[in-house]
Protein backbone atom coordinates (compact mmCIF):
# COMPACT_ATOMS: atom_id res chain seq x y z
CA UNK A 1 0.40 16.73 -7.67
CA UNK A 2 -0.53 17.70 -4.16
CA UNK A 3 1.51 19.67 -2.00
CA UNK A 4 0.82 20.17 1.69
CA UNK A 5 2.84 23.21 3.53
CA UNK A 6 3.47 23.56 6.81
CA UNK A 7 0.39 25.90 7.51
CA UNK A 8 -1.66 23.01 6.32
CA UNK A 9 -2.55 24.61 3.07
CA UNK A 10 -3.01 22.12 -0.06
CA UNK A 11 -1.69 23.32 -3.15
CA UNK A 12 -2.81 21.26 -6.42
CA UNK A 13 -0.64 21.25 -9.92
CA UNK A 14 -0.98 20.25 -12.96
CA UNK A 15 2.26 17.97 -14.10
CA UNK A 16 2.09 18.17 -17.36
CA UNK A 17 1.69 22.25 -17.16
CA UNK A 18 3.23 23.40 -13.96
CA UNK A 19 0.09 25.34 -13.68
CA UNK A 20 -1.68 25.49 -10.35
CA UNK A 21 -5.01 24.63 -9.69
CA UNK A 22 -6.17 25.57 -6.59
CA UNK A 23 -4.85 26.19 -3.15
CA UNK A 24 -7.07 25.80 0.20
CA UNK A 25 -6.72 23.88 3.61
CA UNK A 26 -9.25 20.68 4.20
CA UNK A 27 -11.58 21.34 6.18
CA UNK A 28 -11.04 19.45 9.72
CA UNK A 29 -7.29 18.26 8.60
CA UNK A 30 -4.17 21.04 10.14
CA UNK A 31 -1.75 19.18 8.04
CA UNK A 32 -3.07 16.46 6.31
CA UNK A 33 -1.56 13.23 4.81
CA UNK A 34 -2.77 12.35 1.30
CA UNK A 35 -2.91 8.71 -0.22
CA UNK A 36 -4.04 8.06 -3.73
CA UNK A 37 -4.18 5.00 -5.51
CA UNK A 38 -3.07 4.80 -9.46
CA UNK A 39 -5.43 2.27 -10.20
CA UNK A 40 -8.56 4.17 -8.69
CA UNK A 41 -11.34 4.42 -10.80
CA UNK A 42 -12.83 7.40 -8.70
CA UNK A 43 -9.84 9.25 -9.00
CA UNK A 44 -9.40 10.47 -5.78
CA UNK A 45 -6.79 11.48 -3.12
CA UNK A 46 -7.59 10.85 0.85
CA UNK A 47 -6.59 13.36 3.60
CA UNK A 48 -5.88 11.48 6.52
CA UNK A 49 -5.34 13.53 9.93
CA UNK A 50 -4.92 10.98 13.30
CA UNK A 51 -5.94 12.21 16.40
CA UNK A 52 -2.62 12.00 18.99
CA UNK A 53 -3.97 9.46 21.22
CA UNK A 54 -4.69 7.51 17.67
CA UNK A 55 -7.97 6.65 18.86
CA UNK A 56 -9.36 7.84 15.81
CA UNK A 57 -8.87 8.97 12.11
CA UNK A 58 -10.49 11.95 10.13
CA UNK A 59 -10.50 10.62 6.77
CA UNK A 60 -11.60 13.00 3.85
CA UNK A 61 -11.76 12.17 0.16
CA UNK A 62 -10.93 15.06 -2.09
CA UNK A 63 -10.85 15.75 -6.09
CA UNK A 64 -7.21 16.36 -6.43
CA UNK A 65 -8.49 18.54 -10.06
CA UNK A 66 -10.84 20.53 -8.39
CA UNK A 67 -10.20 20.36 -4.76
CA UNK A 68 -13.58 19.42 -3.93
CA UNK A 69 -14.14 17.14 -0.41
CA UNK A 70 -16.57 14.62 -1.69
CA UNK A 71 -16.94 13.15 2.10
CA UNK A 72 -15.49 13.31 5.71
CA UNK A 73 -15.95 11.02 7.94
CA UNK A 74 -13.60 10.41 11.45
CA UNK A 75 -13.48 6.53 11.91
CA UNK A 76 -12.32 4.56 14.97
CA UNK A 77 -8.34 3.81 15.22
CA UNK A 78 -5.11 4.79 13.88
CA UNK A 79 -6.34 3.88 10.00
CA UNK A 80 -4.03 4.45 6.72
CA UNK A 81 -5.64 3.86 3.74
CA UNK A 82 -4.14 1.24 1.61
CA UNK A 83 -6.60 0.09 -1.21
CA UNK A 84 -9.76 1.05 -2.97
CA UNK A 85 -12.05 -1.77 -3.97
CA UNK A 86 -15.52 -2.59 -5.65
CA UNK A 87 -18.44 0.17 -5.32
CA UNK A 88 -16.18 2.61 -3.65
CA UNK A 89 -15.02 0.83 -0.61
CA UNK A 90 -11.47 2.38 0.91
CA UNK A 91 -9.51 -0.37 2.97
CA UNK A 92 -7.15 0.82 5.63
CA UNK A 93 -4.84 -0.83 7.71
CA UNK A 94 -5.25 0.13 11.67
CA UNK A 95 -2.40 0.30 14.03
CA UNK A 96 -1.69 0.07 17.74
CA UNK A 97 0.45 2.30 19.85
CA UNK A 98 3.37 0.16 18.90
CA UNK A 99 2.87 0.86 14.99
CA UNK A 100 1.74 -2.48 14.51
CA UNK A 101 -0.77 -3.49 12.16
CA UNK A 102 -3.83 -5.24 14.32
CA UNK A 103 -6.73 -5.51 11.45
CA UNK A 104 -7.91 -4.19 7.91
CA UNK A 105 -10.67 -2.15 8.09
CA UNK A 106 -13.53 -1.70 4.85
CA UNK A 107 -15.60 2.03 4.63
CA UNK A 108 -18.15 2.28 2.33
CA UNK A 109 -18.45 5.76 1.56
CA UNK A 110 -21.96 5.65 -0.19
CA UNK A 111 -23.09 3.72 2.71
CA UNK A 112 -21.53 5.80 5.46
CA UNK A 113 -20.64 2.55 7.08
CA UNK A 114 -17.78 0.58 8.02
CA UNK A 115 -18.64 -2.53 6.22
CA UNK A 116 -16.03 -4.51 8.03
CA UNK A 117 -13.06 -5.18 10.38
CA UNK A 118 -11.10 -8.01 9.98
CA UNK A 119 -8.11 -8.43 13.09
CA UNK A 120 -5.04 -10.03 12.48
CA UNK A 121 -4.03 -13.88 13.67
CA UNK A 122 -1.64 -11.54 15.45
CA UNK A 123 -0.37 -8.25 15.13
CA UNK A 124 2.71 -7.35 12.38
CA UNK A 125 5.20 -4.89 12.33
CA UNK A 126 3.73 -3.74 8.19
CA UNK A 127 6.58 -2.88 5.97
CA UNK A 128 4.10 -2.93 3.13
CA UNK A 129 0.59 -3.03 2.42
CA UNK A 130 -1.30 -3.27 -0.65
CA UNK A 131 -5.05 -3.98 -1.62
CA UNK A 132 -5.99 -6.19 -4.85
CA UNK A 133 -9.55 -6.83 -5.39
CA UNK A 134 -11.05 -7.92 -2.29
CA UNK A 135 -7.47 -8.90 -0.64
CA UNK A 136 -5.16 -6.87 1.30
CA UNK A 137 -1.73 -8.17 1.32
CA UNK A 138 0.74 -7.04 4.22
CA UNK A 139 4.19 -7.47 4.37
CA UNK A 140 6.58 -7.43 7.68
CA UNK A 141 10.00 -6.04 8.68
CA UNK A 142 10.57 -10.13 9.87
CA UNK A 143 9.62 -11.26 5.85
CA UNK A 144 5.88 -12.98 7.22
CA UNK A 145 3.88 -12.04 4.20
CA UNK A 146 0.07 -12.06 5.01
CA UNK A 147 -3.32 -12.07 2.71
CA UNK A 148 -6.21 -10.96 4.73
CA UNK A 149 -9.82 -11.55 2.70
CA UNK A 150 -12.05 -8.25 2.80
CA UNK A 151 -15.05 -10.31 1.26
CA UNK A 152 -18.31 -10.47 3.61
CA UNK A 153 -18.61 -13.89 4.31
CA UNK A 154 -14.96 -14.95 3.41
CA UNK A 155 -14.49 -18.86 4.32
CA UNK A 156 -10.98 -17.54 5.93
CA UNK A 157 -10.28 -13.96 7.35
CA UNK A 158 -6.98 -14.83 7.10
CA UNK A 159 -6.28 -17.53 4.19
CA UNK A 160 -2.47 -17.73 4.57
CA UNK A 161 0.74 -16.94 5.36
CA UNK A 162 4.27 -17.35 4.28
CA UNK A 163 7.21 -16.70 5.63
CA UNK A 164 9.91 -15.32 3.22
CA UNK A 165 12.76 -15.03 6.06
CA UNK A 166 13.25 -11.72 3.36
CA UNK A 167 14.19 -8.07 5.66
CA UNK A 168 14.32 -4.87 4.49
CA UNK A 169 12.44 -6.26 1.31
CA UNK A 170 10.67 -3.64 -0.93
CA UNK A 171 6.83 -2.54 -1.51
CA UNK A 172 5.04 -5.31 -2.53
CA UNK A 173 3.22 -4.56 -5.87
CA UNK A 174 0.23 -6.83 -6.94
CA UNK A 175 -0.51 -7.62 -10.72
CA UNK A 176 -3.46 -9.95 -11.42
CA UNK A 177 -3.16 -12.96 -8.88
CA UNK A 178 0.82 -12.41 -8.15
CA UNK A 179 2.68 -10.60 -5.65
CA UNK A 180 6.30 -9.46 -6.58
CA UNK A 181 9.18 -7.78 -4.24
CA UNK A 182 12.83 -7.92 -3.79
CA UNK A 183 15.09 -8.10 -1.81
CA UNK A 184 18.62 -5.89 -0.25
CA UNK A 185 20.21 -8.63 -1.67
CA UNK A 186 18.86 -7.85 -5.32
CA UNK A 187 16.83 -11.04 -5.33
CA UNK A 188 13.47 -10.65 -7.23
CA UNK A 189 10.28 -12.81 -5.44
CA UNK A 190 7.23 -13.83 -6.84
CA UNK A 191 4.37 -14.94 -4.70
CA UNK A 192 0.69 -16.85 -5.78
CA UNK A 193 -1.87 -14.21 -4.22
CA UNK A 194 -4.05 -17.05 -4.21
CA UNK A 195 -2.62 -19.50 -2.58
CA UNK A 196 0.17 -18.12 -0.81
CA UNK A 197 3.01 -20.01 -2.95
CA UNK A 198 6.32 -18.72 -3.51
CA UNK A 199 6.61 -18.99 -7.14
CA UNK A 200 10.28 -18.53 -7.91
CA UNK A 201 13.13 -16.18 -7.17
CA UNK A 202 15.88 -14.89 -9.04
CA UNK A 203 19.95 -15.37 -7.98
CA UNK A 204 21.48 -12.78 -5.30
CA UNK A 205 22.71 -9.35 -7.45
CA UNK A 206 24.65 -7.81 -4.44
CA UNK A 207 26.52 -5.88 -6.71
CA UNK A 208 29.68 -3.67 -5.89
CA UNK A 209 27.78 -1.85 -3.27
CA UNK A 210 30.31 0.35 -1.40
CA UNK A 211 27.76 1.14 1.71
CA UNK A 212 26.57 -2.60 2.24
CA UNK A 213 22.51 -2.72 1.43
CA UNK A 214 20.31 -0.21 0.47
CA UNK A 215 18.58 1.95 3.15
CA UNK A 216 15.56 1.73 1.10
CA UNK A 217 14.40 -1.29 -1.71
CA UNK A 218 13.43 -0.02 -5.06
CA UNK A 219 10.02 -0.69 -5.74
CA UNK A 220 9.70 -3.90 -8.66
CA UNK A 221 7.19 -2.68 -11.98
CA UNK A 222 5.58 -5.21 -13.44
CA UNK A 223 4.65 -4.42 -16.67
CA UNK A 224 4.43 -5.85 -20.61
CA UNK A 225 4.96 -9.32 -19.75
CA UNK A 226 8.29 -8.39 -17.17
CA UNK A 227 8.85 -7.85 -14.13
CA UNK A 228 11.78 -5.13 -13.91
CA UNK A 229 13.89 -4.57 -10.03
CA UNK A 230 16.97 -2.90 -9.41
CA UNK A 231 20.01 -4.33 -7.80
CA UNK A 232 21.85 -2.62 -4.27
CA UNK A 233 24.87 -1.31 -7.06
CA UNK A 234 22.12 0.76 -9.04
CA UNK A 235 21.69 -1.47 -11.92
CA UNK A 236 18.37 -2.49 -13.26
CA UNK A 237 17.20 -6.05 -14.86
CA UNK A 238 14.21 -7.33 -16.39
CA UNK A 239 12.50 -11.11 -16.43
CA UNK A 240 9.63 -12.63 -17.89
CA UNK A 241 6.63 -12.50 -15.88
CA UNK A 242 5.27 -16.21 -17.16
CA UNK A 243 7.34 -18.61 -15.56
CA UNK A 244 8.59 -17.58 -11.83
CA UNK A 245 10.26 -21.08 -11.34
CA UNK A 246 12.72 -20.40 -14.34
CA UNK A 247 14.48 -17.18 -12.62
């Protein structure tokens, strides 16, 4: 676990012992935003420090166990990194001064290179973004649901997009070639990755709610065959993963 106080100081622990690692600021970062991706084969954790006119991003990869910077670099934009793909390659999305998400951007790290920038058919107000294999998949406050292709020499930059008419929805999660989020409603979606299909969606579980919808979506886990969400009431439910249109 990394904590950041308000001196900019990073403080590492070790959850399982409460025992501290190590304590230091990054280099080039006052107080520093760190993202780190469970699936990550490198294992690492990315300070992220924006300049204010968001005109560009310092962007350094650290060992969260040793507190080593492995690189720095300060890339053009207002980046936040969403993904980790093949070789090493860190996607971000970049925003405009509206907080709207205008492209997804690839940096190679062992290439010292930003491999590529892909713009968006149009910009989105991103409730969620996440990054499977060589797709980044962005979700808006409106419900437009958008797969952008990272791939050098994609056919399509931009190979779909549906619109789920679904607001305040949840982080998307992506598990092999599906996408899966709910709703404030307690609906449960399931999306092709592929080919940008809803799959199925389970019955409204508003609940007994006393405060209307949640302020904030719980996020869905797919795991062991299921796909388990929680309704606005505080409930939880589980379905099987294998047939979306049966929900």
């Amino acid at each position: 676990m990394l904590l950041v106080a308000t001196d900019g100081t990073v403080t590492s622990i070790d959850a399982a012992t409460n025992h501290q690692r190590w304590s230091h600021r990054v280099a080039g970062h006052e107080l520093p935003v760190f993202t780190a991706f469970s699936a990550g084969v490198r294992g690492l954790a990315y300070a992220v420090s924006t300049a204010p006119d968001g005109a560009r991003t310092r962007v350094s990869a650290v060992d969260p166990v040793t507190g080593a910077v492995r690189w720095t670099r300060t890339l053009t934009g207002n980046l936040t990194p969403v993904g980790e793909g093949a070789n090493g390659v860190v996607r971000f999305a970049a925003s405009d001064i509206e907080s709207r998400t205008t492209a997804v951007v690839c940096y190679d790290p062992a290439r010292r290179d930003e491999r590529r920038r892909v713009p968006l058919a149009a910009p989105l107000h991103a409730a969620s973004v996440v990054a499977s294999d060589e797709v980044v998949y962005l979700l808006g406050y409106d419900g437009g649901l958008v797969a952008v292709d990272t791939r050098p020499g994609a056919p399509k930059a931009q190979p779909w997009r549906l619109e789920t008419s679904v607001s305040n929805a949840s982080p998307l999660v992506a598990a092999g070639d599906r996408l899966y989020f709910s709703a404030a409603d307690g609906r449960l979606f399931a999306v092709d990755g592929v080919r940008g299909e809803l799959l199925g969606q389970t019955p409204p579980r508003p609940g007994r709610a006393k405060s209307g919808y949640l302020d904030r979506v719980p996020t869905p886990v797919a795991a062991e065959g299921k796909v388990f969400a929680a309704t606005p009431d505080g409930s939880v439910f589980a379905v099987d993963d294998r047939v979306p249109s049966r929900w």
